[in-house]
N, C-alpha and C. Protein backbone atom coordinates (compact mmCIF):
# COMPACT_ATOMS: atom_id res chain seq x y z
N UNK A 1 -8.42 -21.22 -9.76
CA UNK A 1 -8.62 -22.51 -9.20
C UNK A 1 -10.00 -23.10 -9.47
N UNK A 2 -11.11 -22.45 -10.23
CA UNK A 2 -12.10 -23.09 -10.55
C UNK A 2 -11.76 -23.66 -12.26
N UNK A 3 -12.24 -24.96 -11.94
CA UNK A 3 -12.76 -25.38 -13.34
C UNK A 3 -13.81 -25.19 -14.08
N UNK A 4 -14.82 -24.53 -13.91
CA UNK A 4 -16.14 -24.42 -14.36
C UNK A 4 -16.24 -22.62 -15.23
N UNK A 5 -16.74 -22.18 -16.18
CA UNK A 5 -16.56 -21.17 -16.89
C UNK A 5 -17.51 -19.48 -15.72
N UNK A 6 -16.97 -18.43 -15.73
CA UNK A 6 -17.16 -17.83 -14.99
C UNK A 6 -17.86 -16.81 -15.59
N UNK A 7 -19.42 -16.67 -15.50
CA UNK A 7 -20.10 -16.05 -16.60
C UNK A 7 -20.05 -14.70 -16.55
N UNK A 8 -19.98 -14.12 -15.38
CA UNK A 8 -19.89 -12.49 -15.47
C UNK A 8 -19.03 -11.88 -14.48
N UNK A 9 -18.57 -10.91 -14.28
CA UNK A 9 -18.08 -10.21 -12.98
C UNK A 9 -18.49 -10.09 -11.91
N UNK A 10 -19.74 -10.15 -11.32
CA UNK A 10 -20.56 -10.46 -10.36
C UNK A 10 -20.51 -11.95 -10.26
N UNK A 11 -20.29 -12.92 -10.94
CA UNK A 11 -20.32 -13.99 -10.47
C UNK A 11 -18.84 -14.26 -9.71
N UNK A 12 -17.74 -13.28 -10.91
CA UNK A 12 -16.69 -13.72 -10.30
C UNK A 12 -16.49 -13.40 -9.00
N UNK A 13 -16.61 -11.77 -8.73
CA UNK A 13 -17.01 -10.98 -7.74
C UNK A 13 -17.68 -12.57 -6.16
N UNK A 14 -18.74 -12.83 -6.39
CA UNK A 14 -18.94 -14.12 -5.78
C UNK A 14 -18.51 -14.92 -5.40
N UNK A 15 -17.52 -15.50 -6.37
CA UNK A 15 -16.62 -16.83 -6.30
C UNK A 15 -15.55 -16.23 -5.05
N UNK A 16 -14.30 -15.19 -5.48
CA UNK A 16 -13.76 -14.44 -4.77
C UNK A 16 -14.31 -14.06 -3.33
N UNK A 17 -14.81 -13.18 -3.61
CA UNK A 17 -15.46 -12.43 -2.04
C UNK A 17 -14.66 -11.21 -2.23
N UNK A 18 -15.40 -10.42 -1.36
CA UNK A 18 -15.32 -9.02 -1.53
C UNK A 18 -13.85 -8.38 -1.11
N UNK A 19 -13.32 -9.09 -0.02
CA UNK A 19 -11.88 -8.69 0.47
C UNK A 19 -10.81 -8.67 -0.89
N UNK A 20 -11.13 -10.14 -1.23
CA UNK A 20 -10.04 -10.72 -2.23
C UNK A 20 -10.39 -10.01 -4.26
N UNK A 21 -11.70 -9.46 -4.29
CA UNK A 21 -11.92 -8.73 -5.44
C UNK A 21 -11.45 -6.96 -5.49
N UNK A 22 -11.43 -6.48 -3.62
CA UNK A 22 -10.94 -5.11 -3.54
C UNK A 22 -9.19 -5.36 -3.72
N UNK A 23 -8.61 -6.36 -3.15
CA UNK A 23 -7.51 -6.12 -3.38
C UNK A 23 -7.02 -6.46 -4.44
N UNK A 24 -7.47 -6.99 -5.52
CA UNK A 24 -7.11 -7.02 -6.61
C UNK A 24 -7.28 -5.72 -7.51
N UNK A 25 -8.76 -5.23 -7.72
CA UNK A 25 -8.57 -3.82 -8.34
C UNK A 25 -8.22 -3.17 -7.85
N UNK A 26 -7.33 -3.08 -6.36
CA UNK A 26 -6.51 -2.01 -6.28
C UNK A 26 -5.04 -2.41 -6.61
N UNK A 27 -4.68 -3.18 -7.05
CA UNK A 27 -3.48 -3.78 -7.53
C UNK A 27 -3.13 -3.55 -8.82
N UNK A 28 -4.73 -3.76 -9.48
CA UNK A 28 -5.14 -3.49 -11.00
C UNK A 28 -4.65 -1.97 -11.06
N UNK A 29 -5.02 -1.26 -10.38
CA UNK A 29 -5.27 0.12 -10.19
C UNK A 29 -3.97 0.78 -10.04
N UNK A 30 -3.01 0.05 -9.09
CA UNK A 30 -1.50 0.76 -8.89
C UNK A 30 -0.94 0.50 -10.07
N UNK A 31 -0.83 -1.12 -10.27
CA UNK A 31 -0.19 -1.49 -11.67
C UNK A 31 -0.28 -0.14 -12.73
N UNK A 32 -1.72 -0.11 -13.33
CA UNK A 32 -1.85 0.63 -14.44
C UNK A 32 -1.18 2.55 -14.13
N UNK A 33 -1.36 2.68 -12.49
CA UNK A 33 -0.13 3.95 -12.15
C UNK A 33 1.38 3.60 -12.55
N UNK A 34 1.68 2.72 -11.60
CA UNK A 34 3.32 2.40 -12.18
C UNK A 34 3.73 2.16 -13.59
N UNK A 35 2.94 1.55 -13.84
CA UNK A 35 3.50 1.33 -15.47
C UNK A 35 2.93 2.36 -16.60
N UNK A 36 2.17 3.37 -16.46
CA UNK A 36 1.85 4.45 -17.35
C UNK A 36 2.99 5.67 -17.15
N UNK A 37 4.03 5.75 -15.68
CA UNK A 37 4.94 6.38 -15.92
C UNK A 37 5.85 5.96 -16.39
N UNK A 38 6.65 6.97 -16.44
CA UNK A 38 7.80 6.80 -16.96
C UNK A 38 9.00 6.45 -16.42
N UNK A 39 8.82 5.72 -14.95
CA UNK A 39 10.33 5.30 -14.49
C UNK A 39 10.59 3.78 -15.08
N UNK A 40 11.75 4.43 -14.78
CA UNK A 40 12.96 2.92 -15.64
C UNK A 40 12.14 1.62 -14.76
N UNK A 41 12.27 0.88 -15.44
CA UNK A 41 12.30 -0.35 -14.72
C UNK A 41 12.91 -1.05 -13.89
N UNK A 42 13.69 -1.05 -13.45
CA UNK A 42 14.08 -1.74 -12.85
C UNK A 42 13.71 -0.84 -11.23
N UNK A 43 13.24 0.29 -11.64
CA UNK A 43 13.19 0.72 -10.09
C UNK A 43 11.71 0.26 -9.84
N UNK A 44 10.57 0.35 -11.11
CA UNK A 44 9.27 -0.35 -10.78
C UNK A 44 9.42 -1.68 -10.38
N UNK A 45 10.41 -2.79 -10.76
CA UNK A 45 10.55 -4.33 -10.22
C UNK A 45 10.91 -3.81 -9.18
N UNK A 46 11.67 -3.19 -8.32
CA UNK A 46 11.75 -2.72 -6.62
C UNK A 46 10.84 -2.41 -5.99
N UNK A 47 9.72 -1.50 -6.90
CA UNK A 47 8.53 -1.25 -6.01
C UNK A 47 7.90 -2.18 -5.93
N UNK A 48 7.60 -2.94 -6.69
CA UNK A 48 6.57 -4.20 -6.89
C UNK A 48 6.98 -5.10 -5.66
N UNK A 49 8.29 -5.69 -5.75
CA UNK A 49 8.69 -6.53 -5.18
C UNK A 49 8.68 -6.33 -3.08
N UNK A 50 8.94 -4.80 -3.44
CA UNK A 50 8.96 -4.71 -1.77
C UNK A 50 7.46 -4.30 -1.63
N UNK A 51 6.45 -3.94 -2.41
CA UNK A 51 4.98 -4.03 -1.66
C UNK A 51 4.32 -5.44 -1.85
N UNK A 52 4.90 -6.08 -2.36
CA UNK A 52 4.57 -8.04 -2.60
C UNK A 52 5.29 -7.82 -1.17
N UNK A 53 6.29 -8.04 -0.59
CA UNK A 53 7.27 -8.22 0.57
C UNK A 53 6.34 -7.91 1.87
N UNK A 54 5.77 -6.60 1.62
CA UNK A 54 5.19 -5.97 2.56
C UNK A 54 3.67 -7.01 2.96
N UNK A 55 2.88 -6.85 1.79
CA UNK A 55 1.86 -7.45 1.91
C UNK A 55 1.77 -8.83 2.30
N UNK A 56 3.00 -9.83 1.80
CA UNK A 56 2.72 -10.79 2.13
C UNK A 56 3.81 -10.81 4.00
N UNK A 57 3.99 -9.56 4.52
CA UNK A 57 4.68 -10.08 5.94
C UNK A 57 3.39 -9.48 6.46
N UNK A 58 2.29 -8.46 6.37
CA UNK A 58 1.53 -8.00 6.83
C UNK A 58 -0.24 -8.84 6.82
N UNK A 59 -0.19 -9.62 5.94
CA UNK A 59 -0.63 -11.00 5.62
C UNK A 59 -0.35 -11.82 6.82
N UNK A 60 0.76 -12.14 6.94
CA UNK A 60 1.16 -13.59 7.90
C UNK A 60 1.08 -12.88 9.36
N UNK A 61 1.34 -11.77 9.48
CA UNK A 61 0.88 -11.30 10.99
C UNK A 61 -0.43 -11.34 11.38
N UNK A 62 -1.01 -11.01 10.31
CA UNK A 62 -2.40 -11.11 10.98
C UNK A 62 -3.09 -12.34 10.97
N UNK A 63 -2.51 -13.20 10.13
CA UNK A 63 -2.58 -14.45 10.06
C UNK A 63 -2.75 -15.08 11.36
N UNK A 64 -1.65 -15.08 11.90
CA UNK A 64 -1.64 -15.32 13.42
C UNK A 64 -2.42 -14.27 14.47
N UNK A 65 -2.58 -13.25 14.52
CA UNK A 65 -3.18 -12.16 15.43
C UNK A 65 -4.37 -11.75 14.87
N UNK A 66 -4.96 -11.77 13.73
CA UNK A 66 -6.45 -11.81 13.36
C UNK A 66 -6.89 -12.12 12.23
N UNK A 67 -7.37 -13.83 12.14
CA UNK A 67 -7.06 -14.58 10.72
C UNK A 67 -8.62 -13.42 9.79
N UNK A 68 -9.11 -13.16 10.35
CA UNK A 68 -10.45 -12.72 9.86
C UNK A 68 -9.78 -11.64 8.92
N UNK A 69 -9.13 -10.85 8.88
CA UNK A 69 -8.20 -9.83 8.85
C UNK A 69 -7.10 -9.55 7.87
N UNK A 70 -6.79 -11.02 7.55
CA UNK A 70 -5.96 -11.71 6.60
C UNK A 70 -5.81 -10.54 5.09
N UNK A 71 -6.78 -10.82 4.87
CA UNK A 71 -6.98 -10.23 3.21
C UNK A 71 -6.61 -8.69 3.16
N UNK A 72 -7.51 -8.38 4.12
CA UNK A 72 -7.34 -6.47 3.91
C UNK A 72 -6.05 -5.97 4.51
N UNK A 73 -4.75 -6.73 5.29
CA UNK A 73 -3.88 -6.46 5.75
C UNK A 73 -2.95 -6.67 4.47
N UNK A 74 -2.89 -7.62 3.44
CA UNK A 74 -2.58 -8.28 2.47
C UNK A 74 -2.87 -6.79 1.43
N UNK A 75 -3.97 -6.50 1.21
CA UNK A 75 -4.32 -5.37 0.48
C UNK A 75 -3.78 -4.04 1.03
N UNK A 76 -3.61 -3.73 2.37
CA UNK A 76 -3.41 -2.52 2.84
C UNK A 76 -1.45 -2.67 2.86
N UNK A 77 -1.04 -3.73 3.14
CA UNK A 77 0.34 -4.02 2.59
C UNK A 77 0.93 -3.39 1.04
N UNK A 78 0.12 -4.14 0.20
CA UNK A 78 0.44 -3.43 -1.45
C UNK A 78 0.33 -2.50 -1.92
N UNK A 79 -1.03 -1.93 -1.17
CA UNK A 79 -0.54 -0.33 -1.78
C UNK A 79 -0.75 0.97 -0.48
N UNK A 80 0.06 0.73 0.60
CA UNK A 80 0.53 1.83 1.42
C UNK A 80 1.14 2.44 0.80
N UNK A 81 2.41 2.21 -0.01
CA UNK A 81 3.06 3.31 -1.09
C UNK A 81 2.65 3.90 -2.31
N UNK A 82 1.44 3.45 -2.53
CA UNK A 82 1.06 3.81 -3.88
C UNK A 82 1.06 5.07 -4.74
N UNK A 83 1.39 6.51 -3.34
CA UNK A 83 1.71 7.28 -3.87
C UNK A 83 3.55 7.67 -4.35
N UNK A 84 3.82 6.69 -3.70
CA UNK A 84 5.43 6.99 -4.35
C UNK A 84 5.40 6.99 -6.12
N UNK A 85 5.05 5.86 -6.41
CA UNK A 85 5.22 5.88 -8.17
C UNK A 85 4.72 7.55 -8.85
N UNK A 86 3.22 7.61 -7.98
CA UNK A 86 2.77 9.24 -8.49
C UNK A 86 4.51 10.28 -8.58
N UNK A 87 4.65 10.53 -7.33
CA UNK A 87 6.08 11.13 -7.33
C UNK A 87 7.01 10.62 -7.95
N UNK A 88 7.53 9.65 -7.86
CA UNK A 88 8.53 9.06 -9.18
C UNK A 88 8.29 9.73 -10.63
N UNK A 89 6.32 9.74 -10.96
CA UNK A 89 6.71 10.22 -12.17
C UNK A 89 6.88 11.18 -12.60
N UNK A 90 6.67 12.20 -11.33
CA UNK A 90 6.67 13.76 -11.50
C UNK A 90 8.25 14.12 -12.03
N UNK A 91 9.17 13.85 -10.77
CA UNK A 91 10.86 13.81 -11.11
C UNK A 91 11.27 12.77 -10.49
N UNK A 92 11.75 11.64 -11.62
CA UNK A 92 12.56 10.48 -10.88
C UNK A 92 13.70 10.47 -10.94
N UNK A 93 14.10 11.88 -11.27
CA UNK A 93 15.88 11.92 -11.02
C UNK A 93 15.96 12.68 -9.68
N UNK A 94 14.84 13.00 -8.93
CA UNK A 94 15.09 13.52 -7.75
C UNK A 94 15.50 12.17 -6.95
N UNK A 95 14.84 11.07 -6.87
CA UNK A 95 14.75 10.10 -6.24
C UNK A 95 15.85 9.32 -6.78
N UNK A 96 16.45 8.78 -7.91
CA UNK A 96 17.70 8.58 -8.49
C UNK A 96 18.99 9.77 -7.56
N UNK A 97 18.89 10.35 -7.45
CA UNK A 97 20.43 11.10 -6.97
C UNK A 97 19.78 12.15 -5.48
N UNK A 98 19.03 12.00 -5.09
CA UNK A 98 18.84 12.99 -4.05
C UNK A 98 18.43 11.90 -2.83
N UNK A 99 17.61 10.87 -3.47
CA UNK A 99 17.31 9.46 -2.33
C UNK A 99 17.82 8.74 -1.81
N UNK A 100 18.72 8.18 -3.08
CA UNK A 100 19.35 6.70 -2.69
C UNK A 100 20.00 6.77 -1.51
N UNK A 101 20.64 7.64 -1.05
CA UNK A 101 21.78 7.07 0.19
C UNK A 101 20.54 7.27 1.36
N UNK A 102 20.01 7.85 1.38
CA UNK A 102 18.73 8.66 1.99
C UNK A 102 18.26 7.44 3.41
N UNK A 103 18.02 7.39 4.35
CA UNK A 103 17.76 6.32 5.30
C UNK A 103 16.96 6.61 6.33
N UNK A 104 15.86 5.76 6.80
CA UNK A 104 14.68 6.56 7.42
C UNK A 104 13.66 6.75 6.75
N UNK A 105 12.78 6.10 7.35
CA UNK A 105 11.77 6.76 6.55
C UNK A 105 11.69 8.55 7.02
N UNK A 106 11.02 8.64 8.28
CA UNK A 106 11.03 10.69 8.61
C UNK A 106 11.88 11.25 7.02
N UNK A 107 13.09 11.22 7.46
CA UNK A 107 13.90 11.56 6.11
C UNK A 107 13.62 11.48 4.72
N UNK A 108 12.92 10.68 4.42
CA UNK A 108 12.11 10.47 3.13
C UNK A 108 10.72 11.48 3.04
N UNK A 109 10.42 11.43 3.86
CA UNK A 109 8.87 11.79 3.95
C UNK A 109 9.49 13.26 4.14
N UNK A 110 10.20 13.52 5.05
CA UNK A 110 10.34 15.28 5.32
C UNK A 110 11.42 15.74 3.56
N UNK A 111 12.06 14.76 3.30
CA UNK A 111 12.23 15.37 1.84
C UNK A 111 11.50 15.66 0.64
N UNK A 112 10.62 14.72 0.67
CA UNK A 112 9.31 14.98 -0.27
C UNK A 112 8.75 16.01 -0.25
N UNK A 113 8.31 16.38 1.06
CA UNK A 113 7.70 17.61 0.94
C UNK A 113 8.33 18.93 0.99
N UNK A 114 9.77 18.36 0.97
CA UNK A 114 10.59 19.97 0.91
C UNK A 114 10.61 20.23 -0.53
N UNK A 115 10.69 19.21 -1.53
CA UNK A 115 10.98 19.07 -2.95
C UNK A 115 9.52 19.00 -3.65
N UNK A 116 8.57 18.34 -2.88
CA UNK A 116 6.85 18.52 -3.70
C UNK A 116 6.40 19.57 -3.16
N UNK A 117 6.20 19.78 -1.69
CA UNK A 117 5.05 20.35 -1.32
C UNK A 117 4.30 19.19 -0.16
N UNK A 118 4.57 17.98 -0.93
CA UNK A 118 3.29 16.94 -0.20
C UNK A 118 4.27 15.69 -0.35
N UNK A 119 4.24 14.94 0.41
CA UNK A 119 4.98 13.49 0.79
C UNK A 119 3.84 12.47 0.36
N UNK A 120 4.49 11.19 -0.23
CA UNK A 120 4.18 10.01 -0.52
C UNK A 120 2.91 9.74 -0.22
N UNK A 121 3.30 9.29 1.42
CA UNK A 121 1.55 9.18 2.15
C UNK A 121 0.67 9.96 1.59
N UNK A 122 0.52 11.18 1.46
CA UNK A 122 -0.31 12.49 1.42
C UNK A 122 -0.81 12.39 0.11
N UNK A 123 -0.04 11.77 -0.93
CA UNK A 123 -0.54 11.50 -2.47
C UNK A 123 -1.29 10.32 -2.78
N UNK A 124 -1.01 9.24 -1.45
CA UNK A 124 -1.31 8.17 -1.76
C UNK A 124 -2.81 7.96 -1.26
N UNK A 125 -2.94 8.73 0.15
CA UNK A 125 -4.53 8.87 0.41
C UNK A 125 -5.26 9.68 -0.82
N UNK A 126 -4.81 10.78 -0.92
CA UNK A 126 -6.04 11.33 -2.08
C UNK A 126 -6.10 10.25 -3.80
N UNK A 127 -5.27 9.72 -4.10
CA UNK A 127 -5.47 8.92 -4.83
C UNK A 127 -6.78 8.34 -4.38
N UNK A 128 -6.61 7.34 -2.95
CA UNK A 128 -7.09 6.31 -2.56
C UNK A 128 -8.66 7.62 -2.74
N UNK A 129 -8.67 8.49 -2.10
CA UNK A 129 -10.05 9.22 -1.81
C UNK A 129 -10.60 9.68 -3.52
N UNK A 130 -9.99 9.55 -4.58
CA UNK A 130 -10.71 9.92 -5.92
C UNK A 130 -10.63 8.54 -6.19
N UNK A 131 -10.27 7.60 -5.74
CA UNK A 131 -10.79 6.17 -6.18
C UNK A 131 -12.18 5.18 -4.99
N UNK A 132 -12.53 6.29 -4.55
CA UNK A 132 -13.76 5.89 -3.43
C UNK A 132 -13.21 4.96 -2.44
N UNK A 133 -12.29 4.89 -2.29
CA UNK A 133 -11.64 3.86 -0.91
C UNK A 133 -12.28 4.17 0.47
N UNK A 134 -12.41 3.52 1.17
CA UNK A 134 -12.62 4.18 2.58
C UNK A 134 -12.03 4.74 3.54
N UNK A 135 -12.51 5.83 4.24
CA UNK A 135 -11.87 6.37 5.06
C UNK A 135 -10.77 5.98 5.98
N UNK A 136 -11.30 4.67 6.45
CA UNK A 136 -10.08 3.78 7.43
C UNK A 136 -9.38 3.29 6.18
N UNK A 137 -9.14 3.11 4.97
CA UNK A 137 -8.41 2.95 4.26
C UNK A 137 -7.24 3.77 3.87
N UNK A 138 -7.72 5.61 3.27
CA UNK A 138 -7.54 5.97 3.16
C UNK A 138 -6.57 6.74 4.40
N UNK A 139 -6.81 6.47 5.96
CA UNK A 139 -6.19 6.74 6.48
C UNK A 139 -5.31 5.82 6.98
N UNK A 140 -5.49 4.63 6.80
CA UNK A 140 -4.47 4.07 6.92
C UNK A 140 -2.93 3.91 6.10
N UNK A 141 -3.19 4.52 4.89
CA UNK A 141 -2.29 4.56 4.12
C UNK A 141 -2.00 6.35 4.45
N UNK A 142 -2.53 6.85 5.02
CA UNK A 142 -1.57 8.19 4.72
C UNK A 142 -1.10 7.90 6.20
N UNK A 143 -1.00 7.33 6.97
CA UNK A 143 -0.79 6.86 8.52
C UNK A 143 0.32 5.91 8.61
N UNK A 144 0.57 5.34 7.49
CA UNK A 144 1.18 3.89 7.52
C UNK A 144 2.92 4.17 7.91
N UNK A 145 3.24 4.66 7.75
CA UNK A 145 4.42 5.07 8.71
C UNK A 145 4.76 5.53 10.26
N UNK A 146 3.91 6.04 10.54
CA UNK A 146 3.30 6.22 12.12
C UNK A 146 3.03 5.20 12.82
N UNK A 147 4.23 4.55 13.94
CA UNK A 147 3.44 3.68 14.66
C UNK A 147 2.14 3.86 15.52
N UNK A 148 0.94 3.00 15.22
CA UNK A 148 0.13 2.85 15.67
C UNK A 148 0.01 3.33 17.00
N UNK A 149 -0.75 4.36 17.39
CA UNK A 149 -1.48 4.71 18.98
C UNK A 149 -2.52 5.13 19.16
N UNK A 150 -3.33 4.44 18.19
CA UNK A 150 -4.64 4.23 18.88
C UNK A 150 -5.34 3.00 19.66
N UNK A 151 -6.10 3.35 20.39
CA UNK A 151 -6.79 2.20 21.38
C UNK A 151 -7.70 2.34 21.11
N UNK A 152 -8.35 0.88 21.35
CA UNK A 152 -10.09 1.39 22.00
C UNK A 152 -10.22 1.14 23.56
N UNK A 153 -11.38 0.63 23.72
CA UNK A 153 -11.56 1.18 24.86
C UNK A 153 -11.16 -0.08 25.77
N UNK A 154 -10.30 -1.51 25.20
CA UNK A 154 -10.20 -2.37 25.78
C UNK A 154 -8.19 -2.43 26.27
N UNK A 155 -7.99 -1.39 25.65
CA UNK A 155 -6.29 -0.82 25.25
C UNK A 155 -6.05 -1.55 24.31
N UNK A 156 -6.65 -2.12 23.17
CA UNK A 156 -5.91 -3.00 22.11
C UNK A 156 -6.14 -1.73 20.83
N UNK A 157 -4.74 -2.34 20.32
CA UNK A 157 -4.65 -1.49 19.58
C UNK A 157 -5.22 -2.13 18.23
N UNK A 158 -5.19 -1.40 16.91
CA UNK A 158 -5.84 -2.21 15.67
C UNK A 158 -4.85 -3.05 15.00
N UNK A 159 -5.01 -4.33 15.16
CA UNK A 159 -4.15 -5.09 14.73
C UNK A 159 -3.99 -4.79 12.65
N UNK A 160 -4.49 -4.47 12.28
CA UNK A 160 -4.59 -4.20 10.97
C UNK A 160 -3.21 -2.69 10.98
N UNK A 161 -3.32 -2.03 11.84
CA UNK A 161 -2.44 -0.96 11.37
C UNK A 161 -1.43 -1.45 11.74
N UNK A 162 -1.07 -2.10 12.68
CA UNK A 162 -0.05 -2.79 13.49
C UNK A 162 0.83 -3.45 12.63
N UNK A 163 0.30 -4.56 12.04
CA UNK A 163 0.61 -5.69 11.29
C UNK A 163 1.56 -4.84 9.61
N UNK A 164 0.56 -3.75 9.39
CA UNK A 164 1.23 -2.80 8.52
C UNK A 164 2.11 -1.90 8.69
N UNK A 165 2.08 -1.46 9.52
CA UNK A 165 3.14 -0.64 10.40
C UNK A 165 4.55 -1.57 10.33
N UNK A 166 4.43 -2.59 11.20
CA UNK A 166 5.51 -3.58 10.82
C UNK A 166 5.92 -4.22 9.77
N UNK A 167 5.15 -4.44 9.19
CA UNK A 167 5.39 -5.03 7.64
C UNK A 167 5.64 -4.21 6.94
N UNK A 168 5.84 -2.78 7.03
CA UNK A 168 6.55 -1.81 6.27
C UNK A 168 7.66 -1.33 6.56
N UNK A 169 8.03 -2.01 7.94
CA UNK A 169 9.60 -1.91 8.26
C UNK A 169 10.31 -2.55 7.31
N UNK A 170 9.76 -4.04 7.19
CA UNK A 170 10.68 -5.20 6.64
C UNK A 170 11.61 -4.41 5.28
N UNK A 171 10.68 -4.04 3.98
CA UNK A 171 11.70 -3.50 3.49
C UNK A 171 12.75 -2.38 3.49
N UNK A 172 12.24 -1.91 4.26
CA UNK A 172 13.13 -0.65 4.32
C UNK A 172 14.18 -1.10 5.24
C-alpha cells in the first residue's frame, strides 16, 4: 500500500511494525516447511486454508476483546500447527489412511505420539524454539489445544490464548 520505493529491510521493517514483520517471516518460514515436503497438494491447500481460517477468526476476536492484540493473535492463529506439515513429511500415508475418519483433537494428538513418539504441538514448539521465537510463543503453540486456565491475579484470563484456543476450534 505504499507508493514510494522501499530502500532496505529496516526501512521496510519500519513501515510495517514489528507485530506485522514477525508474522510474516513466520509465514515465510512455515511456507518454505510445507512446501519443501513432500505432501500432495491438495492436503497443503487444506493446511493453508484452515490456518488462514484460524488466524483470521483469532484476529477478529481479539479484535473486539483486545484490539492492541490484533496482530500477534493473527500470527499465533497461522502457525499453531506448524508442526503438523513437519509430521506429514515424515509419513503422510499415516495421516492419509490412519487420520482421516479420526475426530477430536485428544485423538489426534494421543495418535501422534503413539506413531512418532511426539505430537504436533511438541514439534511445533521446538521448531518455534530453533527459530528464536519466544517463550510465550513457543508455549503457546505447544498449549494451543488446551483450553486456557490461566489467570492473573485479576481472574482474567489471556485473551491471546483464548481467542486461539477458539479459533482453533473453528476448523476442526
Amino acid at each position: 500500500g505504499i507508493s514510494r520505493h522501499v530502500s532496505s529491510l529496516s526501512h521496510a521493517v519500519n513501515l510495517l511494525g514489528a507485530s506485522r514483520t514477525r508474522s510474516i517471516g513466520l509465514a515465510y518460514g512455515l511456507g518454505m516447511l510445507v512446501e519443501s515436503s513432500q505432501i500432495p497438494r491438495d492436503i497443503i491447500d487444506l493446511f493453508w486454508s484452515n490456518a488462514i481460517a484460524r488466524a483470521c477468526a483469532a484476529r477478529k476476536l481479539c479484535e473486539v476483546l483486545d484490539q492492541p492484540r490484533m496482530e500477534e493473535a493473527y500470527c499465533l492463529g497461522l502457525i499453531q500447527d506448524i508442526g503438523l506439515p513437519a509430521l506429514m513429511g515424515v509419513d503422510i500415508e499415516f495421516y492419509q489412511t490412519s487420520m482421516i475418519d479420526v475426530t477430536g483433537v485428544r485423538c489426534w494428538l494421543e495418535r501422534e505420539h503413539e506413531h512418532f513418539g511426539i505430537d504436533h504441538a511438541q514439534v511445533g514448539q521446538f521448531l518455534l524454539s530453533t527459530w528464536n521465537g519466544s517463550d510465550q510463543l513457543q508455549d503457546a503453540v505447544l498449549h494451543h489445544h488446551h483450553p486456557p486456565t490461566d489467570f492473573d491475579d485479576n481472574g482474567i484470563q489471556s485473551i491471546l490464548k483464548m481467542s486461539n484456543y477458539f479459533a482453533g476450534l473453528f476448523p476442526h
